[in-house]
PDB file of N, CA and C in Angstrom:
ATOM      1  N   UNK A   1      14.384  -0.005  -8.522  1.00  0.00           N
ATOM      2  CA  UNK A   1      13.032   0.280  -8.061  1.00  0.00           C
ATOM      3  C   UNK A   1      12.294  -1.035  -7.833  1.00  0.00           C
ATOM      4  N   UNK A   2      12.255  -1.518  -6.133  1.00  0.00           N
ATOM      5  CA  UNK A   2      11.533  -2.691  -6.072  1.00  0.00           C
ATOM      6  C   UNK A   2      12.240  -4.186  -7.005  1.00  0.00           C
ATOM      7  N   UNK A   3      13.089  -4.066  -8.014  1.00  0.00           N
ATOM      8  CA  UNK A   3      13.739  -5.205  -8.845  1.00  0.00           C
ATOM      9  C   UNK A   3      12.774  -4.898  -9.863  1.00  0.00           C
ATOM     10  N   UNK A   4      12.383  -3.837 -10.586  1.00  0.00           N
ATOM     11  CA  UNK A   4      11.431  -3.891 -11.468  1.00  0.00           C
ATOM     12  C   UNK A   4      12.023  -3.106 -12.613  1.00  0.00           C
ATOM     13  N   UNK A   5      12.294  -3.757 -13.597  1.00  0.00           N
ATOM     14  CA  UNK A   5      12.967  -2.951 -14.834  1.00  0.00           C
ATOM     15  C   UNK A   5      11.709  -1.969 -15.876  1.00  0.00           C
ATOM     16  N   UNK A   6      12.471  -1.470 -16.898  1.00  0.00           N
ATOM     17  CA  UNK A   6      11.729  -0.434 -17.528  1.00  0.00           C
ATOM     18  C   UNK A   6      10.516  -1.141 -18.269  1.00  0.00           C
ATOM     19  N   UNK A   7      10.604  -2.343 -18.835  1.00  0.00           N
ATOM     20  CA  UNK A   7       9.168  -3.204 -19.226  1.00  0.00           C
ATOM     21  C   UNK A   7       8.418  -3.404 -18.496  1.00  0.00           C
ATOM     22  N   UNK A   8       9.065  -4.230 -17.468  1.00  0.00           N
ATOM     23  CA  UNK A   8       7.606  -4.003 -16.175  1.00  0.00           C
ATOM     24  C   UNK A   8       7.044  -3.161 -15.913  1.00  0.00           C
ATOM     25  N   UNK A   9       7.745  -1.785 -15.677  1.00  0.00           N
ATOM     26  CA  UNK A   9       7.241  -0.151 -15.184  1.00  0.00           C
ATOM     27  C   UNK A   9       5.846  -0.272 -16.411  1.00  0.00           C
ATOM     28  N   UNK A  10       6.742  -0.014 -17.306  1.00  0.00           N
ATOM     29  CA  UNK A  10       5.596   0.247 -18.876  1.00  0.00           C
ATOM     30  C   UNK A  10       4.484  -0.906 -18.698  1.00  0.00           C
ATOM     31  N   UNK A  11       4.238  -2.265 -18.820  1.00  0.00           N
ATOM     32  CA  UNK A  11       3.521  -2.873 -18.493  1.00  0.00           C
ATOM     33  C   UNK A  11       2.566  -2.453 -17.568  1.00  0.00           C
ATOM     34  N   UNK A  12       3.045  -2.295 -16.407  1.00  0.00           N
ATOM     35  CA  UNK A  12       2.207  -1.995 -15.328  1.00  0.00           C
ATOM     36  C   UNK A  12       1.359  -0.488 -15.765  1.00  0.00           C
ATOM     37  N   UNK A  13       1.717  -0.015 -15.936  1.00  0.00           N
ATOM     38  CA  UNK A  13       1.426   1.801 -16.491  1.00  0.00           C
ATOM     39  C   UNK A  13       0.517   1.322 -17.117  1.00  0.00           C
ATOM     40  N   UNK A  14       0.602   0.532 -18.518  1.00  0.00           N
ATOM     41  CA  UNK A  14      -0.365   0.369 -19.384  1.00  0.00           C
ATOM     42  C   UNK A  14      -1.590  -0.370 -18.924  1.00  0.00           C
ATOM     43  N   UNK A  15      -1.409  -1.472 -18.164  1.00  0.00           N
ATOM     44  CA  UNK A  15      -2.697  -2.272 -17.450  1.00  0.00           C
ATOM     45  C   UNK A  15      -3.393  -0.958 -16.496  1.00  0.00           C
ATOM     46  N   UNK A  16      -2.711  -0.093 -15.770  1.00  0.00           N
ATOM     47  CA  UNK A  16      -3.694   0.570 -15.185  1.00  0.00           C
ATOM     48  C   UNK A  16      -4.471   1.222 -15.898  1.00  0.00           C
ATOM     49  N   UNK A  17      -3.707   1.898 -17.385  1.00  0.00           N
ATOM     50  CA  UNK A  17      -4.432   3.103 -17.699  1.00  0.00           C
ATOM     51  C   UNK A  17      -5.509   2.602 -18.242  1.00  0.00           C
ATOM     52  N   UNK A  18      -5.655   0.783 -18.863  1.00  0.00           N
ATOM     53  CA  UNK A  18      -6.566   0.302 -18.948  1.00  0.00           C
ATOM     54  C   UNK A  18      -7.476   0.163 -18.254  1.00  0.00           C
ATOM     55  N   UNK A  19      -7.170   0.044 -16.742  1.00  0.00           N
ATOM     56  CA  UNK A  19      -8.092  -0.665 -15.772  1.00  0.00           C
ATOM     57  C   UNK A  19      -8.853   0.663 -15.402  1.00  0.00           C
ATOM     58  N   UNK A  20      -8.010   1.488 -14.705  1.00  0.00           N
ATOM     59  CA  UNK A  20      -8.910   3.182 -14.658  1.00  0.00           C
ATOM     60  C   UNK A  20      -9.137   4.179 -15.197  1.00  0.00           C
ATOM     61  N   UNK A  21      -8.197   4.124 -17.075  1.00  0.00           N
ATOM     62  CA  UNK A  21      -8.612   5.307 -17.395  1.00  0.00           C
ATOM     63  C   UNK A  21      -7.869   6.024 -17.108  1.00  0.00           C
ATOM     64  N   UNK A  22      -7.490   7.363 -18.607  1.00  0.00           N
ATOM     65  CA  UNK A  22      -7.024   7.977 -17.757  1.00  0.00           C
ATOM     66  C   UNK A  22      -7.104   9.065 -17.566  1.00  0.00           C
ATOM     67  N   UNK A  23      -8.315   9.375 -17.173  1.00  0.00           N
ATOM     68  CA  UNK A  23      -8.706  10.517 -16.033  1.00  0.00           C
ATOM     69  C   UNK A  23      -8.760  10.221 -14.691  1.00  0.00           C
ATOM     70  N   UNK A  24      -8.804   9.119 -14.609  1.00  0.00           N
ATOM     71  CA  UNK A  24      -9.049   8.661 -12.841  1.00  0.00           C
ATOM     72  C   UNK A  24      -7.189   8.247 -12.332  1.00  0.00           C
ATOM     73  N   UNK A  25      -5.968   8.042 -13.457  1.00  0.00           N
ATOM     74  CA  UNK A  25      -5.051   8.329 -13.233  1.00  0.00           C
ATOM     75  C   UNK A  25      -4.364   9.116 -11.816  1.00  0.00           C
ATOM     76  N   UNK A  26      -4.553  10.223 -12.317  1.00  0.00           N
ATOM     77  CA  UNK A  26      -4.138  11.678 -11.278  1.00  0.00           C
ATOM     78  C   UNK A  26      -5.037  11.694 -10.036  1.00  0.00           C
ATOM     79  N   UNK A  27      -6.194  11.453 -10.170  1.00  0.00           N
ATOM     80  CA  UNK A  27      -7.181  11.647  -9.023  1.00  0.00           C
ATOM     81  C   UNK A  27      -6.224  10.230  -7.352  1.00  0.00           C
ATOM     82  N   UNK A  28      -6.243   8.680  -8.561  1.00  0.00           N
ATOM     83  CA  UNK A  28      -5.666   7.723  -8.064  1.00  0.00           C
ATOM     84  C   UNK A  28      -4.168   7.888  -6.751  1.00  0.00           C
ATOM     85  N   UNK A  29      -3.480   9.092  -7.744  1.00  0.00           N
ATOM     86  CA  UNK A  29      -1.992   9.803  -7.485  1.00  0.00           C
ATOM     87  C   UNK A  29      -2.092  10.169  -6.062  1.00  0.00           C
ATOM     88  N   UNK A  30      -2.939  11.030  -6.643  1.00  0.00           N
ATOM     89  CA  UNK A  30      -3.279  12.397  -5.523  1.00  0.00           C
ATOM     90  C   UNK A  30      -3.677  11.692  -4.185  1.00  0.00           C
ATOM     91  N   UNK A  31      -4.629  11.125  -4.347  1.00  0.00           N
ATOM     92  CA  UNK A  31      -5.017  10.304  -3.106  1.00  0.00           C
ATOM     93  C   UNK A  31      -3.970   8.804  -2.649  1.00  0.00           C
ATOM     94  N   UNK A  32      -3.202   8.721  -3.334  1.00  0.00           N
ATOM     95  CA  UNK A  32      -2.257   8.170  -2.770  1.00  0.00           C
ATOM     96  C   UNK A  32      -1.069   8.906  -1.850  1.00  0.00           C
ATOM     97  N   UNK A  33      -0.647  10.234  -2.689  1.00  0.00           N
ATOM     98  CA  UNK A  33       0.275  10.584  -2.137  1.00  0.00           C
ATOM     99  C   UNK A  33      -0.399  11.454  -0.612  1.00  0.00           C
ATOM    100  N   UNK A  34      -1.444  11.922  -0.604  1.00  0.00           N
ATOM    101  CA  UNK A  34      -1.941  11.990   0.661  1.00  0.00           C
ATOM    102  C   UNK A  34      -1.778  10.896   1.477  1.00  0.00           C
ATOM    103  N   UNK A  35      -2.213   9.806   0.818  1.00  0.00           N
ATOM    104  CA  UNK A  35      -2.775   8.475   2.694  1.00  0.00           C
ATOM    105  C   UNK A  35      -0.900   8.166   2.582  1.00  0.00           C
ATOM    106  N   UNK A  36      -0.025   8.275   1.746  1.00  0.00           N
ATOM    107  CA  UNK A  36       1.393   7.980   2.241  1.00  0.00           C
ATOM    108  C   UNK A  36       2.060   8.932   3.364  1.00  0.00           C
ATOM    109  N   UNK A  37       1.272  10.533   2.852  1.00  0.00           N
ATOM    110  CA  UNK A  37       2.112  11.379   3.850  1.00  0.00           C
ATOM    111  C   UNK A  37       1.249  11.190   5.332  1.00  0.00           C
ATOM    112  N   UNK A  38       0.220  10.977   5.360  1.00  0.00           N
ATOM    113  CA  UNK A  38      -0.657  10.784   6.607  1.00  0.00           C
ATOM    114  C   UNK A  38       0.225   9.570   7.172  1.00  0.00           C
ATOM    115  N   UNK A  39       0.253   8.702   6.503  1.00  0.00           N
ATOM    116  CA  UNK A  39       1.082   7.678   7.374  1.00  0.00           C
ATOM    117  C   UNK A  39       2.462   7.620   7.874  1.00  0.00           C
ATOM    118  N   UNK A  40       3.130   8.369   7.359  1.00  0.00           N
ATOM    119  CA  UNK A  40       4.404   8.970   7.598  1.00  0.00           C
ATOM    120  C   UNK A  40       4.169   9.753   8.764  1.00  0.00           C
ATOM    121  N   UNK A  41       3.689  10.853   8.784  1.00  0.00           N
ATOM    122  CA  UNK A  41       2.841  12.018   9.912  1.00  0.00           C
ATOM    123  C   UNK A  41       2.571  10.960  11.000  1.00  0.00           C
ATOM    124  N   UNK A  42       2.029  10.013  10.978  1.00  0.00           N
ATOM    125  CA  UNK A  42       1.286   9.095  12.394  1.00  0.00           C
ATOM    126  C   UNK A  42       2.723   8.206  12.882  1.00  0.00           C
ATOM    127  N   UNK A  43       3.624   7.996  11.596  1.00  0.00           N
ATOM    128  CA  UNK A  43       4.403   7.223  12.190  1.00  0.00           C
ATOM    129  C   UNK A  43       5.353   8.080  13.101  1.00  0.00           C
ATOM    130  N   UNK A  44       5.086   9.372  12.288  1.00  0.00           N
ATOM    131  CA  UNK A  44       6.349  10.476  13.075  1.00  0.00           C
ATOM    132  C   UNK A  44       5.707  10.805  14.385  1.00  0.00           C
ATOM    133  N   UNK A  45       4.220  10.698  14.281  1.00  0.00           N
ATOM    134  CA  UNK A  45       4.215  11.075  15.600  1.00  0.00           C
ATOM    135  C   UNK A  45       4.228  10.097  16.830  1.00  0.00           C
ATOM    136  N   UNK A  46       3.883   8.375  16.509  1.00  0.00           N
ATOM    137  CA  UNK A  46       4.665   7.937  17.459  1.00  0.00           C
ATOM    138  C   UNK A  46       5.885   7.633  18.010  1.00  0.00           C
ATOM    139  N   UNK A  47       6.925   7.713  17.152  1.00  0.00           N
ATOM    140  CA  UNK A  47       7.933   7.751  17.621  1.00  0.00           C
ATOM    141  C   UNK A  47       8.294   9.312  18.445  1.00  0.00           C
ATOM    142  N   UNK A  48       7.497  10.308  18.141  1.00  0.00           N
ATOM    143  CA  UNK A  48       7.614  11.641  18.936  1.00  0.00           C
ATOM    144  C   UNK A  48       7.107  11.464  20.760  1.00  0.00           C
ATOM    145  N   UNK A  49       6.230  10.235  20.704  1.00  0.00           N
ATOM    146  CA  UNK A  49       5.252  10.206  22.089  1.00  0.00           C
ATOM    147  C   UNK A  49       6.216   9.806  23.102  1.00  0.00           C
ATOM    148  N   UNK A  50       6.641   9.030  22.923  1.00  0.00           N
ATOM    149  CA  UNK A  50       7.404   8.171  23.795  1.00  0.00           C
ATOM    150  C   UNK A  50       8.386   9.244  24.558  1.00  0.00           C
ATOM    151  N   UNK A  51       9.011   9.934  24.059  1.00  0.00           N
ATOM    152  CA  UNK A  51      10.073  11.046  24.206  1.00  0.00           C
ATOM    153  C   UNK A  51       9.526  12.220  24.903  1.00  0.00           C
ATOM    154  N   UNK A  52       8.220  12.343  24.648  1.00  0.00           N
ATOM    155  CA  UNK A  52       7.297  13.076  25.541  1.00  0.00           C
ATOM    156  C   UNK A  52       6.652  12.872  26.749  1.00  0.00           C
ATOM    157  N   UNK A  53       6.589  11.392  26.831  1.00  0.00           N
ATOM    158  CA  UNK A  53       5.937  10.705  28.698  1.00  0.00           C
ATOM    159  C   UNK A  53       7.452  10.908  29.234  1.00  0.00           C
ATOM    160  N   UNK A  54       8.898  10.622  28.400  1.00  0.00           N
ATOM    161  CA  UNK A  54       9.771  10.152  29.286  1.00  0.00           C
ATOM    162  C   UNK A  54      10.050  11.886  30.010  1.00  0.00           C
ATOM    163  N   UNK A  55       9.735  13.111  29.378  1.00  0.00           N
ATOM    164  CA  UNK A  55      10.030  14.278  29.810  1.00  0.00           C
ATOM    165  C   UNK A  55       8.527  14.629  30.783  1.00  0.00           C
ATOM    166  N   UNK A  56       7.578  13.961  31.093  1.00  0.00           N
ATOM    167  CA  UNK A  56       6.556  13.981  31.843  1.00  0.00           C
ATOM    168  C   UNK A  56       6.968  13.551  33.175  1.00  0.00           C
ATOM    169  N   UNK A  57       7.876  12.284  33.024  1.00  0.00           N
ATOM    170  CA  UNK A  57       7.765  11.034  34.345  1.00  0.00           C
ATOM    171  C   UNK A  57       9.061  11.874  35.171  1.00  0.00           C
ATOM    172  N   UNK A  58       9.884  12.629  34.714  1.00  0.00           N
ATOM    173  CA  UNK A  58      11.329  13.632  34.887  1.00  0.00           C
ATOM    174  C   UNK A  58      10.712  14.947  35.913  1.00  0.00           C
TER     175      UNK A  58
END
């Protein structure tokens, strides 16, 4: 994962739950795993466009 072993993971875990708390944890999640799938979605859809002018210009 990234070159990051199980101390680092834990490290990192622990500085956040310091830095936000953890109720703002899950909220943090959530709105991450949204703006990842949105960007996935935009990337899928340009690679979809292109394939669509070339069946336009046909």
């Amino acid at each position: 994962m990234f070159g990051l072993g199980w101390p680092e993971v834990g490290v990192i875990a622990i500085a956040a739950i310091l830095i936000f708390g953890p109720k703002k944890i899950p909220e943090l999640g959530s709105s991450l795993g949204k703006t990842l799938r949105g960007f996935k979605d935009g990337v899928r859809g340009v690679d979809d466009e292109p394939a669509d002018e070339d069946q336009d210009l046909k």
